[in-house]
Protein backbone atom coordinates (compact mmCIF):
# COMPACT_ATOMS: atom_id res chain seq x y z
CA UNK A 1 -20.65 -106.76 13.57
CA UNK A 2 -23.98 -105.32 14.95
CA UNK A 3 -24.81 -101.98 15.55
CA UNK A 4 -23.07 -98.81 13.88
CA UNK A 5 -23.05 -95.21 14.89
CA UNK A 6 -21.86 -93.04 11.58
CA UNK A 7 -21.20 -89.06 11.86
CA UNK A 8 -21.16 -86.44 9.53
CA UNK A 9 -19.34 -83.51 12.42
CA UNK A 10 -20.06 -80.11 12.26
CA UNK A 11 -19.73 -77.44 14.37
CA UNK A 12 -23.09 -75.76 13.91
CA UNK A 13 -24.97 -79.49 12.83
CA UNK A 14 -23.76 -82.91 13.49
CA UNK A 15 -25.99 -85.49 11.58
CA UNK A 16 -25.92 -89.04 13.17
CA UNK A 17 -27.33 -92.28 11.74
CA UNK A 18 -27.63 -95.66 13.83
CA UNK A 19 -27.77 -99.21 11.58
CA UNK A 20 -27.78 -102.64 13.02
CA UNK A 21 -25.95 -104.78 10.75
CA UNK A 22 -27.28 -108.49 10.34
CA UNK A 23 -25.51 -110.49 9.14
CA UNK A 24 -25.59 -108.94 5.03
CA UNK A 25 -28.48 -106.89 6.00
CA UNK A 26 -28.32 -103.21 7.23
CA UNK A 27 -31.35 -101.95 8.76
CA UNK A 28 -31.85 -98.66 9.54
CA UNK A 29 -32.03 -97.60 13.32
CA UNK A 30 -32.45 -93.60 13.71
CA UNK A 31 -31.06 -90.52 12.48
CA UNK A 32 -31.04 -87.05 13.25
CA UNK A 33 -28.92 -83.97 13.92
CA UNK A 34 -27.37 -82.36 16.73
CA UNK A 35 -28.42 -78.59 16.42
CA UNK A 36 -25.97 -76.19 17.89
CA UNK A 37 -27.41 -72.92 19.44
CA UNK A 38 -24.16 -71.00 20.72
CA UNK A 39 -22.44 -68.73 18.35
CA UNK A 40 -19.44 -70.02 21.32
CA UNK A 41 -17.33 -72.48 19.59
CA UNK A 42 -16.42 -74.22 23.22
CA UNK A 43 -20.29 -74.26 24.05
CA UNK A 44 -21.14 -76.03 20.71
CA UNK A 45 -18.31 -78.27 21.63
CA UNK A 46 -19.64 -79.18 24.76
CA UNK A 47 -23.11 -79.42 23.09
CA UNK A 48 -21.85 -81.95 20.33
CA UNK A 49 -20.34 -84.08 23.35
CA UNK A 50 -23.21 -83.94 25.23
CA UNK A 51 -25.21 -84.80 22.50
CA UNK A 52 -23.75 -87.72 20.94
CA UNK A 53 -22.75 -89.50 24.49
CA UNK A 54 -26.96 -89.51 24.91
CA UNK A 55 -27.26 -91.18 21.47
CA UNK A 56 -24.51 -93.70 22.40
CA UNK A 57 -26.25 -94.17 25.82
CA UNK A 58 -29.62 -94.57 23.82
CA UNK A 59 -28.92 -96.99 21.01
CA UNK A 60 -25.52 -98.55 22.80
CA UNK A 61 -23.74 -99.15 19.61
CA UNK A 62 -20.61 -101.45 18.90
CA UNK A 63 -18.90 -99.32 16.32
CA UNK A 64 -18.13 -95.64 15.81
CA UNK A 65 -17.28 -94.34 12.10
CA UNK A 66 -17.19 -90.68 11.56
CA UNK A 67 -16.06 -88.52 7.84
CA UNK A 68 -12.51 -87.32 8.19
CA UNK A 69 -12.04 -82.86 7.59
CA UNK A 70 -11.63 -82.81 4.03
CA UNK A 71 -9.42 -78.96 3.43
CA UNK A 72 -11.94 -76.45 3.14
CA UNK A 73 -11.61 -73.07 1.55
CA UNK A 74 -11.78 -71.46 4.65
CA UNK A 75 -9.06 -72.33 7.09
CA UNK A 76 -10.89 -70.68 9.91
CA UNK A 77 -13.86 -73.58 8.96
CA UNK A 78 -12.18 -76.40 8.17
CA UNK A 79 -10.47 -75.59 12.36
CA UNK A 80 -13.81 -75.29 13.83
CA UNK A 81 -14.85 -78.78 11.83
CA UNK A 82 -11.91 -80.19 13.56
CA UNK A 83 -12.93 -79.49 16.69
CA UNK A 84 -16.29 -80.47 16.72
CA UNK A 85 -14.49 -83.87 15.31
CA UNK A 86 -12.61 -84.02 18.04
CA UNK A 87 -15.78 -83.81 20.08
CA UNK A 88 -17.31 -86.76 18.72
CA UNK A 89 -14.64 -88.67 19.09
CA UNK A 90 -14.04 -88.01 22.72
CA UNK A 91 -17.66 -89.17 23.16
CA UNK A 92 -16.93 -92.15 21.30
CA UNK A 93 -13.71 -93.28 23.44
CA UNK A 94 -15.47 -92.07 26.95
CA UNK A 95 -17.74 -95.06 25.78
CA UNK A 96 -15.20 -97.44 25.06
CA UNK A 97 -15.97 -97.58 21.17
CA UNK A 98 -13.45 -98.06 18.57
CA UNK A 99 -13.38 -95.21 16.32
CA UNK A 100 -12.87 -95.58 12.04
CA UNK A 101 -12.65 -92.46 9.86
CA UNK A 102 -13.30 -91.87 6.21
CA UNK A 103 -12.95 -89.42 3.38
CA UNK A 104 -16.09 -88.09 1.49
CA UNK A 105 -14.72 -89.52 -1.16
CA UNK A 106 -14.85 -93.19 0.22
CA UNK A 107 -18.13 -92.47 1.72
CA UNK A 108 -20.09 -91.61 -1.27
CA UNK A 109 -18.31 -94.43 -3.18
CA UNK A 110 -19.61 -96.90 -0.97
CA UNK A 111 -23.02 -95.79 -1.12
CA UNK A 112 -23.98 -93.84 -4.63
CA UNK A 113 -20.76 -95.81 -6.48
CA UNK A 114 -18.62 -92.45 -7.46
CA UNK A 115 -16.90 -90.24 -4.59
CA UNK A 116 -18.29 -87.34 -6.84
CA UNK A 117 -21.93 -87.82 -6.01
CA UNK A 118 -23.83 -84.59 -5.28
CA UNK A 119 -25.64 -84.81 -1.23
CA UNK A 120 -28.82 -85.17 -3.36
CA UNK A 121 -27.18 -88.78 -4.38
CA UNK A 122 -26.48 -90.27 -1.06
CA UNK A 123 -29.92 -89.01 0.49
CA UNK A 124 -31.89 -91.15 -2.03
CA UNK A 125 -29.32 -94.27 -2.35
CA UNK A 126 -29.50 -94.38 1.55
CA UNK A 127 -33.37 -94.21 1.42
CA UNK A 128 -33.09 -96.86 -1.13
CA UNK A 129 -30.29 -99.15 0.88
CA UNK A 130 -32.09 -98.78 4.10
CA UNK A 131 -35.53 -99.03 2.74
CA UNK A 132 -36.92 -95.68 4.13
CA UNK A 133 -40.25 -94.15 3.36
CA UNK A 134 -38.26 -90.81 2.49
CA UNK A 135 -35.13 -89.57 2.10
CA UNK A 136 -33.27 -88.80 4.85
CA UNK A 137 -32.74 -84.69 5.96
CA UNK A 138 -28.71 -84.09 4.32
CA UNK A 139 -26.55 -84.19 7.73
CA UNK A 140 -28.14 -87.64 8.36
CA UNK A 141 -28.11 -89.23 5.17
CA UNK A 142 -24.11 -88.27 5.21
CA UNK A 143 -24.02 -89.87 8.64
CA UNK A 144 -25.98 -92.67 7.80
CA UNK A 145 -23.83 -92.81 4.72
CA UNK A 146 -20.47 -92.91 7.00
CA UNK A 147 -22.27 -96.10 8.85
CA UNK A 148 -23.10 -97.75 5.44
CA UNK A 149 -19.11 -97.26 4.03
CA UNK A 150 -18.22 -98.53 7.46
CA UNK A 151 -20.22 -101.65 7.20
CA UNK A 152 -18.93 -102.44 3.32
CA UNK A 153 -15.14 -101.75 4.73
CA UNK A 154 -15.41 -104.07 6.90
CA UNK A 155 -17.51 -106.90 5.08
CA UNK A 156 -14.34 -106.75 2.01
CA UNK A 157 -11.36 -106.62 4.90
CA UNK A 158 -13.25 -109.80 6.38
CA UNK A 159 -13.78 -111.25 2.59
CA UNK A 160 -9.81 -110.68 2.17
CA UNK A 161 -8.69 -111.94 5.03
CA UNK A 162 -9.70 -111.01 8.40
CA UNK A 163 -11.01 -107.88 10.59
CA UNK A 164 -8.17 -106.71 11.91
CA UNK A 165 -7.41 -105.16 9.02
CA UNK A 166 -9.93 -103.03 9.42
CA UNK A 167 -8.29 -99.08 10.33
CA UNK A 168 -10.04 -98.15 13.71
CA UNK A 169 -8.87 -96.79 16.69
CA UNK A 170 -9.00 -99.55 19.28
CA UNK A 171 -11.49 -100.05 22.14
CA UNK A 172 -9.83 -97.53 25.10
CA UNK A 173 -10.00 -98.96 28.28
């Protein structure tokens, strides 16, 4: 394993988080968001895509993890978080990566310990796992949080018996 690009989608913010993992090490990369600035759902779309195949370009990473839609209240929401997921995906296989999802519930287990943990929990256990002078803003700690979970998902399915077992969406050629 080396480098790991983790999103937390959104149609109006997508946080991103870049680690390099070494070996049992994960140091931190970058972070940031992608800011929409539409109120057009296809133009944040394209914004999202254009945004995250500039980070791939940028920090050419060998894995792609992104959080799974989780049922919102508001079907109308949890549609437009769909599609910008569907975005950042298509970024991710134009680049050839293989894509893993998770649930927000096996994100903040792998980082705070409890899939219950408020977004105040993961910003200051990823500040603490990555060794950061401050805590991350909240769409990047969540992304940085999806690379993290990605990293200890792989490190047990390697511990029990080999990285295939890994769930990812192969490399698209």
């Amino acid at each position: 394993m080396a480098i790991i690009l983790g999103v937390d989608p959104g149609s109006r913010i997508t946080g991103y988080g870049v680690i390099n993992c070494v070996g049992r090490q994960q140091v931190y990369v970058g972070s940031g968001c992608i800011r929409t600035s539409s109120d057009e759902l296809p133009i944040r779309l394209k914004q999202i895509f254009d945004g995250l195949s500039e980070i791939i370009r940028q920090y050419q990473p060998d894995e792609f993890a992104i959080e799974r839609v989780f049922m919102a209240k508001n079907a109308d929401s949890a549609l437009k978080l769909g599609q910008a997921r569907g975005a950042a995906i298509v970024a991710a296989t134009a680049a050839n990566l293989p894509v893993a999802e998770y649930s927000a519930t096996q994100i903040k287990s792998a980082v705070v310990g409890t899939g219950r943990a408020q977004k105040a929990q993961v910003q200051h256990m990823i500040q603490q796992l990555l060794k950061l002078p401050s805590a991350p803003q909240a769409d990047a700690a969540d992304a940085l949080g999806v690379a993290v979970c990605h990293y200890h998902t792989c490190q047990s399915l390697v511990a029990l018996g080999g990285r295939a077992n890994v769930r990812t969406y192969g490399r698209y050629k």
